[in-house]
Structures are given as structure tokens and as C-alpha cells.
Protein backbone atom coordinates (compact mmCIF):
# COMPACT_ATOMS: atom_id res chain seq x y z
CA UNK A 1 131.77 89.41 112.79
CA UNK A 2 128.54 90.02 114.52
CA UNK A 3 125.89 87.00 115.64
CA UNK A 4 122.49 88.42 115.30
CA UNK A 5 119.90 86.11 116.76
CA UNK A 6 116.65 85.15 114.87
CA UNK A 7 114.61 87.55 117.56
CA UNK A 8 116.69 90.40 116.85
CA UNK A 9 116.60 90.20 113.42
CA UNK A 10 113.22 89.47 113.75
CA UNK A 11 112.31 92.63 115.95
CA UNK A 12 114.15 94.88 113.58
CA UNK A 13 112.52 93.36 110.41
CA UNK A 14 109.09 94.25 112.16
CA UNK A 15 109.80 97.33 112.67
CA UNK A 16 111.50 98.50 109.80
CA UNK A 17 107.83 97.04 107.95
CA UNK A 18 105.51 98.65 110.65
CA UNK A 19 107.31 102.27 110.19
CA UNK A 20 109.41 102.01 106.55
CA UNK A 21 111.91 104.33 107.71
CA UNK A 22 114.90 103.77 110.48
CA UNK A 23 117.29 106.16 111.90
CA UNK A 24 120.52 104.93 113.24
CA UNK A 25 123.25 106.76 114.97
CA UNK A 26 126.89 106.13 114.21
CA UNK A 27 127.77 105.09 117.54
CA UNK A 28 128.97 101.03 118.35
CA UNK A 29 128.96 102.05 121.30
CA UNK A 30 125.73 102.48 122.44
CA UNK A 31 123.86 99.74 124.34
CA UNK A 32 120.67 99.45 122.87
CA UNK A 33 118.92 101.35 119.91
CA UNK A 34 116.63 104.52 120.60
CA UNK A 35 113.79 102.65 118.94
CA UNK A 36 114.02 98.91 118.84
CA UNK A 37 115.56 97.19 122.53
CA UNK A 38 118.64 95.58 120.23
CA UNK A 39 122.09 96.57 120.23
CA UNK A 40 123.03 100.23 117.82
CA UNK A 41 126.05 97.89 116.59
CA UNK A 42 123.79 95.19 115.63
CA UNK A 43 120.81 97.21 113.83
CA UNK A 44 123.73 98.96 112.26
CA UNK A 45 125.23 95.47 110.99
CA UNK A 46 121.54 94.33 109.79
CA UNK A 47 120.92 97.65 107.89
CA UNK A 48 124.04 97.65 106.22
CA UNK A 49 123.33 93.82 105.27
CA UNK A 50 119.85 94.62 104.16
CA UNK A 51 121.60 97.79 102.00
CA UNK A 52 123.76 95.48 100.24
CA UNK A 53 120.71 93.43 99.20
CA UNK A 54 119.26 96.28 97.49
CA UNK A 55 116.28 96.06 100.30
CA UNK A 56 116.76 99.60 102.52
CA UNK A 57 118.15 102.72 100.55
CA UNK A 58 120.42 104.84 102.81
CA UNK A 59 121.19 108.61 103.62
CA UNK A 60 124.20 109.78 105.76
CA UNK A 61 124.06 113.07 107.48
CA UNK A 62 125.75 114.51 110.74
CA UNK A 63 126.92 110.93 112.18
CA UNK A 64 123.20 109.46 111.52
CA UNK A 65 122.53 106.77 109.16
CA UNK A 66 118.36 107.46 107.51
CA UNK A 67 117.48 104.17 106.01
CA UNK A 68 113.90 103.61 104.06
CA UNK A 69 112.50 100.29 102.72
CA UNK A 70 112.31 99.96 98.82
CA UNK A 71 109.99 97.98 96.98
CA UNK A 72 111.88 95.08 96.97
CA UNK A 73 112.66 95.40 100.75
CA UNK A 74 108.92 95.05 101.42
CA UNK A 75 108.53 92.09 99.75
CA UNK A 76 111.26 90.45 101.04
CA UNK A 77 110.50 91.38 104.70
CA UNK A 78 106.90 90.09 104.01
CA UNK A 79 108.31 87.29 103.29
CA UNK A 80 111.22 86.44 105.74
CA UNK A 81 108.32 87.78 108.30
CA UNK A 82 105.41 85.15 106.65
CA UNK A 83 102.91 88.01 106.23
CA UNK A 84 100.91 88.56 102.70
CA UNK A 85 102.34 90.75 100.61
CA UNK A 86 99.88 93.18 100.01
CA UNK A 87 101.11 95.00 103.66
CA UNK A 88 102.55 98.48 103.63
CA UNK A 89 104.38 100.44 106.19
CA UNK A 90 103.19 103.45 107.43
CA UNK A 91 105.42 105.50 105.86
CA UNK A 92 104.14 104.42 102.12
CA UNK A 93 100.34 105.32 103.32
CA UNK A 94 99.38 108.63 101.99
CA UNK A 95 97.42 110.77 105.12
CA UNK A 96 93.56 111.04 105.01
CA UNK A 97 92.49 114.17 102.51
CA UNK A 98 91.28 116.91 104.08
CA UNK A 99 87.83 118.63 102.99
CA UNK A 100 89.25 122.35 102.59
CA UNK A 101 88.24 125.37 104.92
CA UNK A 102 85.44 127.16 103.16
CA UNK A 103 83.08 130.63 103.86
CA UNK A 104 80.21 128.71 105.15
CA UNK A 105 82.60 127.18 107.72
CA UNK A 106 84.43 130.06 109.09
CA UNK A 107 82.98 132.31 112.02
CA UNK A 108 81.26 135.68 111.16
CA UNK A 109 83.58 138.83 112.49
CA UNK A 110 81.78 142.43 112.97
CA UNK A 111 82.34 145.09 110.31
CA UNK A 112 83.88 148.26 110.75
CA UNK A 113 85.33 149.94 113.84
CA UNK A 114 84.39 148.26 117.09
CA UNK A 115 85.44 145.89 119.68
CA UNK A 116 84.69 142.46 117.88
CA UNK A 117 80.82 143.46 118.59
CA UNK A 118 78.11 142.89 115.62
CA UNK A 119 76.92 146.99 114.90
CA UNK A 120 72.78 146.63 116.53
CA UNK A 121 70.41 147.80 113.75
């Protein structure tokens, strides 16, 4: 049995709303996790709590554990954290849209055989 303190939880909780996703190596051993300053064995522990809840849905692949809040995990976070609901991690926020590249916008390039020099008329 592991004790997590309230600050660890706490710190992990925060962090798995700020980014949505969380990547855990398979190691006990290690001291501290690559992201969050709290024991690998203990984020390990929380995320496999938080699983069984039906709040982070997993992925296993080459001895590395992918975890990503669900819908439900966002709420409940929200709420263990006392934040509104209405927050979303970054991971759920779709990028700015980009105006496309059009003619107007791209440089003008000489014609014909030449060093990159307009042809003088």
C-alpha cells in the first residue's frame, strides 16, 4: 500500500488538468517523475486509481504507461481541485486556424534562364 499525501495528489491532479495527457514510465524505481517532482511509484499508483474510476484512459507501449483525461476525469478533477467546470486542458483546445498561403502572399521569382535576376526590359 502506498500513502499519497494531499500535495501530491494535489500536484498530479493539476497537472494532469493543465496538460490532459501524462506519460509514465514503468519503473518503481525511479525517484521522482520526469514531469511532476513526486515519486514514478506514486503517480503510477494515482493513475492506476484514477483508471479504475473511469477518469484517465490508458495506453501501454514499450515499458511506458500514456494516460489522457476523459470527460468524466475533467469534471471530477475540477472538482476535487474546486475550479469551475467549464476549464479544459490544453490538450482538448484545438490550435489557432491558420489563414492559408496564397499568390498574393508569396515572393515573385524571375522567369526563364537566369540567376534568380528579374530579365530588364
Amino acid at each position: 500500500m502506498v500513502l499519497i499525501s494531499k500535495e501530491e495528489r494535489q500536484k498530479i491532479y493539476s497537472y494532469l488538468l493543465k496538460e490532459g495527457t501524462l506519460v509514465v514510465k514503468k519503473d518503481v524505481g525511479l525517484e521522482k517523475h520526469q514531469d511532476i517532482s513526486v515519486p514514478n511509484l506514486k503517480v503510477m499508483m494515482v493513475c492506476k486509481s484514477l483508471k479504475s474510476k473511469g477518469h484517465l484512459i490508458e495506453k501501454f507501449n514499450w515499458q511506458w504507461y500514456y494516460f489522457h483525461l476523459s470527460e468524466e476525469g475533467i469534471r471530477a478533477m475540477c472538482e476535487y481541485l474546486g475550479l469551475p467546470t467549464n476549464i479544459r486542458p490544453d490538450y482538448y483546445k484545438a490550435p489557432a486556424v491558420k489563414r492559408p498561403v496564397t499568390e498574393e502572399d508569396r515572393p515573385r521569382r524571375g522567369f526563364g534562364r537566369g540567376r534568380g535576376r528579374a530579365k530588364e526590359e
